[in-house]
Protein backbone atom coordinates (compact mmCIF):
# COMPACT_ATOMS: atom_id res chain seq x y z
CA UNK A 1 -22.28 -9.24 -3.21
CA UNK A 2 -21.06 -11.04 -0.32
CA UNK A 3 -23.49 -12.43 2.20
CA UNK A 4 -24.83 -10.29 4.91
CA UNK A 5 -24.86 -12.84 8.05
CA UNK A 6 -23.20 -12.62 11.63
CA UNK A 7 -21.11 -15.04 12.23
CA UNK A 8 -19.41 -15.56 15.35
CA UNK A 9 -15.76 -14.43 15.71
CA UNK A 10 -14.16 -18.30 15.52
CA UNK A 11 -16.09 -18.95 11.85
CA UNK A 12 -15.02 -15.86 10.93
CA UNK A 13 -11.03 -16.40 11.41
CA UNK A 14 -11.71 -19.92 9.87
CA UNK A 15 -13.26 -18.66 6.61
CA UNK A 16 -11.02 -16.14 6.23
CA UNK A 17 -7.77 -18.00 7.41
CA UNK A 18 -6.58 -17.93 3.59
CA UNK A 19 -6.77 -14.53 2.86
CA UNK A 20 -4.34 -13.88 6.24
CA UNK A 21 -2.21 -16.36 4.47
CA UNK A 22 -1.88 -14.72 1.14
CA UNK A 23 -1.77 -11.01 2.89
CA UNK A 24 1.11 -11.91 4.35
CA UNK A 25 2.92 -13.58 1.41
CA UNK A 26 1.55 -10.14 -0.92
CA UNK A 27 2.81 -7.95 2.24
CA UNK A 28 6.72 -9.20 1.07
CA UNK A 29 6.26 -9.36 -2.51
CA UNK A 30 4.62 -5.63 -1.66
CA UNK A 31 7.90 -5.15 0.65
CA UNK A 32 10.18 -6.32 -1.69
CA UNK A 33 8.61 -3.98 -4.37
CA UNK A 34 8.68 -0.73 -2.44
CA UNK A 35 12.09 -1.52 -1.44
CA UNK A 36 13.28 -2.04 -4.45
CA UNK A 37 11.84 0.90 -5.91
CA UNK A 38 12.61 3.15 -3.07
CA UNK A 39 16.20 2.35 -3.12
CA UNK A 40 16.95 2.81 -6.36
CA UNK A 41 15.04 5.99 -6.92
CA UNK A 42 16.94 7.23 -3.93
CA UNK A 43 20.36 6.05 -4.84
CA UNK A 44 20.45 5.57 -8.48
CA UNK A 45 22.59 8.82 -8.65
CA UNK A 46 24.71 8.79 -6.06
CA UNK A 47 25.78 5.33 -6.98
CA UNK A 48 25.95 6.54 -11.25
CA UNK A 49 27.95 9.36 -10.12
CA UNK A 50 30.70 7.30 -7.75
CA UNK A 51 29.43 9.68 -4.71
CA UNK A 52 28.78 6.25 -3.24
CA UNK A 53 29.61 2.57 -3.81
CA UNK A 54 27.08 0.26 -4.01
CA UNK A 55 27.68 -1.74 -1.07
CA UNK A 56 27.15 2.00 0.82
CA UNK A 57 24.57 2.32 -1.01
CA UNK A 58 23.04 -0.53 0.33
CA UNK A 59 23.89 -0.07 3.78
CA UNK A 60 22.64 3.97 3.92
CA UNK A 61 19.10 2.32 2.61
CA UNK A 62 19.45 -0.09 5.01
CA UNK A 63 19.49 2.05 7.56
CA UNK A 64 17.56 4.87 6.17
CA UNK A 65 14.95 3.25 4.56
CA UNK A 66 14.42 1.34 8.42
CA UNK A 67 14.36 4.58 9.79
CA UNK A 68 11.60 6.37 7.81
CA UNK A 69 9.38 3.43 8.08
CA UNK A 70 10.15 3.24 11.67
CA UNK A 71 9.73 7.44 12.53
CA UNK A 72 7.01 8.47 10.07
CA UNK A 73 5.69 5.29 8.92
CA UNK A 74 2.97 5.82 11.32
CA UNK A 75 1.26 8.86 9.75
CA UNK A 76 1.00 7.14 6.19
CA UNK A 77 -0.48 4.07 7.56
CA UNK A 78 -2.92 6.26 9.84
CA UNK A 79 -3.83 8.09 6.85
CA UNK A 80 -4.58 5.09 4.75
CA UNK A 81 -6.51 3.74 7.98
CA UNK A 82 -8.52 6.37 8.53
CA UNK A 83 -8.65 9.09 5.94
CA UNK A 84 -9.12 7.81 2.64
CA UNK A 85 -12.64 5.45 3.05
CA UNK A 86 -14.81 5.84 5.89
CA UNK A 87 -14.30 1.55 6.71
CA UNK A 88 -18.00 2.29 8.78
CA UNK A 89 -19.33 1.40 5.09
CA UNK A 90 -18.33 -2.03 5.77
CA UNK A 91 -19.24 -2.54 9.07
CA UNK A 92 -22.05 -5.19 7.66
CA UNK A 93 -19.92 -6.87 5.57
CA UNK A 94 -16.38 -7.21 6.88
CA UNK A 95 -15.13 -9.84 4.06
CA UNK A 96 -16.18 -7.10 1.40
CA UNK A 97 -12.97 -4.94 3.31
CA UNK A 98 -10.95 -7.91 3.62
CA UNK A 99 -11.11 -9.08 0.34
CA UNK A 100 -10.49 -5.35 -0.87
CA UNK A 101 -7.80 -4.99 1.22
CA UNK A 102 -6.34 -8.12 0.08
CA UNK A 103 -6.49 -7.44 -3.86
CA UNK A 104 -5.15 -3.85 -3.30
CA UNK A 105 -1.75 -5.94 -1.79
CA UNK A 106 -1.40 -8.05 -4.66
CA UNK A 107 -2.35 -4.93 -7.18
CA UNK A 108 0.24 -2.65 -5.69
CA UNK A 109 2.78 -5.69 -5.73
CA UNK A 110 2.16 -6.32 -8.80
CA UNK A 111 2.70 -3.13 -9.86
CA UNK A 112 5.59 -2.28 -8.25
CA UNK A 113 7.33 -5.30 -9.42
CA UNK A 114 6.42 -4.31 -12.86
CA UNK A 115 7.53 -0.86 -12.25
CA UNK A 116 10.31 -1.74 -10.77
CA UNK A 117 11.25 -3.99 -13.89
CA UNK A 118 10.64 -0.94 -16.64
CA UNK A 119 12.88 1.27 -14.42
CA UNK A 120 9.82 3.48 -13.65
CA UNK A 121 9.71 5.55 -10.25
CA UNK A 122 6.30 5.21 -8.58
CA UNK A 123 4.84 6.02 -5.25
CA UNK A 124 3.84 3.05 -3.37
CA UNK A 125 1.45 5.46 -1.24
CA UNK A 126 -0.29 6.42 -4.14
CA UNK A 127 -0.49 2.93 -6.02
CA UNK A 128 -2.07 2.13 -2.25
CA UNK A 129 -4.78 5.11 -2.04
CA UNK A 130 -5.84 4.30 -6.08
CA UNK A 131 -6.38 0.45 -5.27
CA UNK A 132 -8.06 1.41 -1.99
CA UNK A 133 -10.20 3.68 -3.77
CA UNK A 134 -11.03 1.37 -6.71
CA UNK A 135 -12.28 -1.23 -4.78
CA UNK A 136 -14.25 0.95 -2.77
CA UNK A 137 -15.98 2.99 -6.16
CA UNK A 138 -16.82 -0.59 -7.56
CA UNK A 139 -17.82 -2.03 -3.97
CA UNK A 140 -19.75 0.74 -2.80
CA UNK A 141 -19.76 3.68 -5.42
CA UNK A 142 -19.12 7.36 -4.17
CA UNK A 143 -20.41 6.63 -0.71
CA UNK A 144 -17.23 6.55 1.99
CA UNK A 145 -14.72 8.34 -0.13
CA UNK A 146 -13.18 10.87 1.69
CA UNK A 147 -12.51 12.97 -1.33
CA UNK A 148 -10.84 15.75 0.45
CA UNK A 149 -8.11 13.32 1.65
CA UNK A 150 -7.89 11.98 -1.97
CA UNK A 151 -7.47 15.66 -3.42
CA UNK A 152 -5.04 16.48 -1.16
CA UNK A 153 -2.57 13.47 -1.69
CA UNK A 154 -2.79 14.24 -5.15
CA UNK A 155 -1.53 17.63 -5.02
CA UNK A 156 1.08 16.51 -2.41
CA UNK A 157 1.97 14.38 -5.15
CA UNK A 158 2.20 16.67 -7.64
CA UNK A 159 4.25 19.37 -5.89
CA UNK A 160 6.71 17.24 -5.11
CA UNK A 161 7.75 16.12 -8.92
């Protein structure tokens, strides 16, 4: 377990100054991933079938993709903010969320890269709320999961395959 001190705000940025660093670096692998994934999920067809070229292809993701993240990108990242893990669990021990936070990035990128390799479609939501939720089980056990939340992105899941 992590240590249970206060620390004042400036010691805090300074010990964790590396972990910013490498959240931001596994934020565009994590980009790169999702986009990647996204993109060709969504235009795989239309591109196979010569609805599309691939250069429109690329610009109606462009465009698209910027727009979804843009209009409802909000309501996915509140959800993951606020409705999977009550965060009050780690009110004592902020690095414990940080460092959670930070290994779910490079799990999902990792994952999505590999994904992305095998030609496998994969929600990055979902590869989000399962590495959110398994650091959480083997940080804190049951306590904070917001199991409604988790039962019902599952079956959103679900109904739309």
């Amino acid at each position: 377990m992590l240590e249970n001190t206060f620390i004042d705000l400036a010691t805090f940025q300074y010990q964790t100054l590396w972990a910013f660093i490498l959240g931001i670096v596994l934020a565009f692998f994590l980009g790169f991933g999702m986009g990647a994934n996204d993109v060709s999920n969504a235009f795989g067809t239309s591109v196979g079938s010569k609805a599309v070229t691939i250069v429109q292809a690329y610009i109606l993701a462009s465009i698209f993709e910027t727009l979804g993240a843009v209009l409802v990108g909000h309501s996915v990242t509140d959800t993951m903010r606020k409705s999977v893990v009550d965060i009050a669990i780690y009110n004592d021990t902020p690095k414990e969320l940080l460092l959670g936070q930070v290994a779910a990035l490079g799990g999902c990128s990792a994952w999505l890269l590999f994904a992305t390799a095998f030609s496998l479609p994969v929600s990055t939501t979902h590869s989000l709320v399962g590495a959110t939720l398994g650091f959480t089980l083997l940080l804190r056990g049951f306590e904070g999961v917001i199991w409604k939340k988790i039962v019902q992105i599952g079956l959103l899941f679900t109904r739309y395959q």
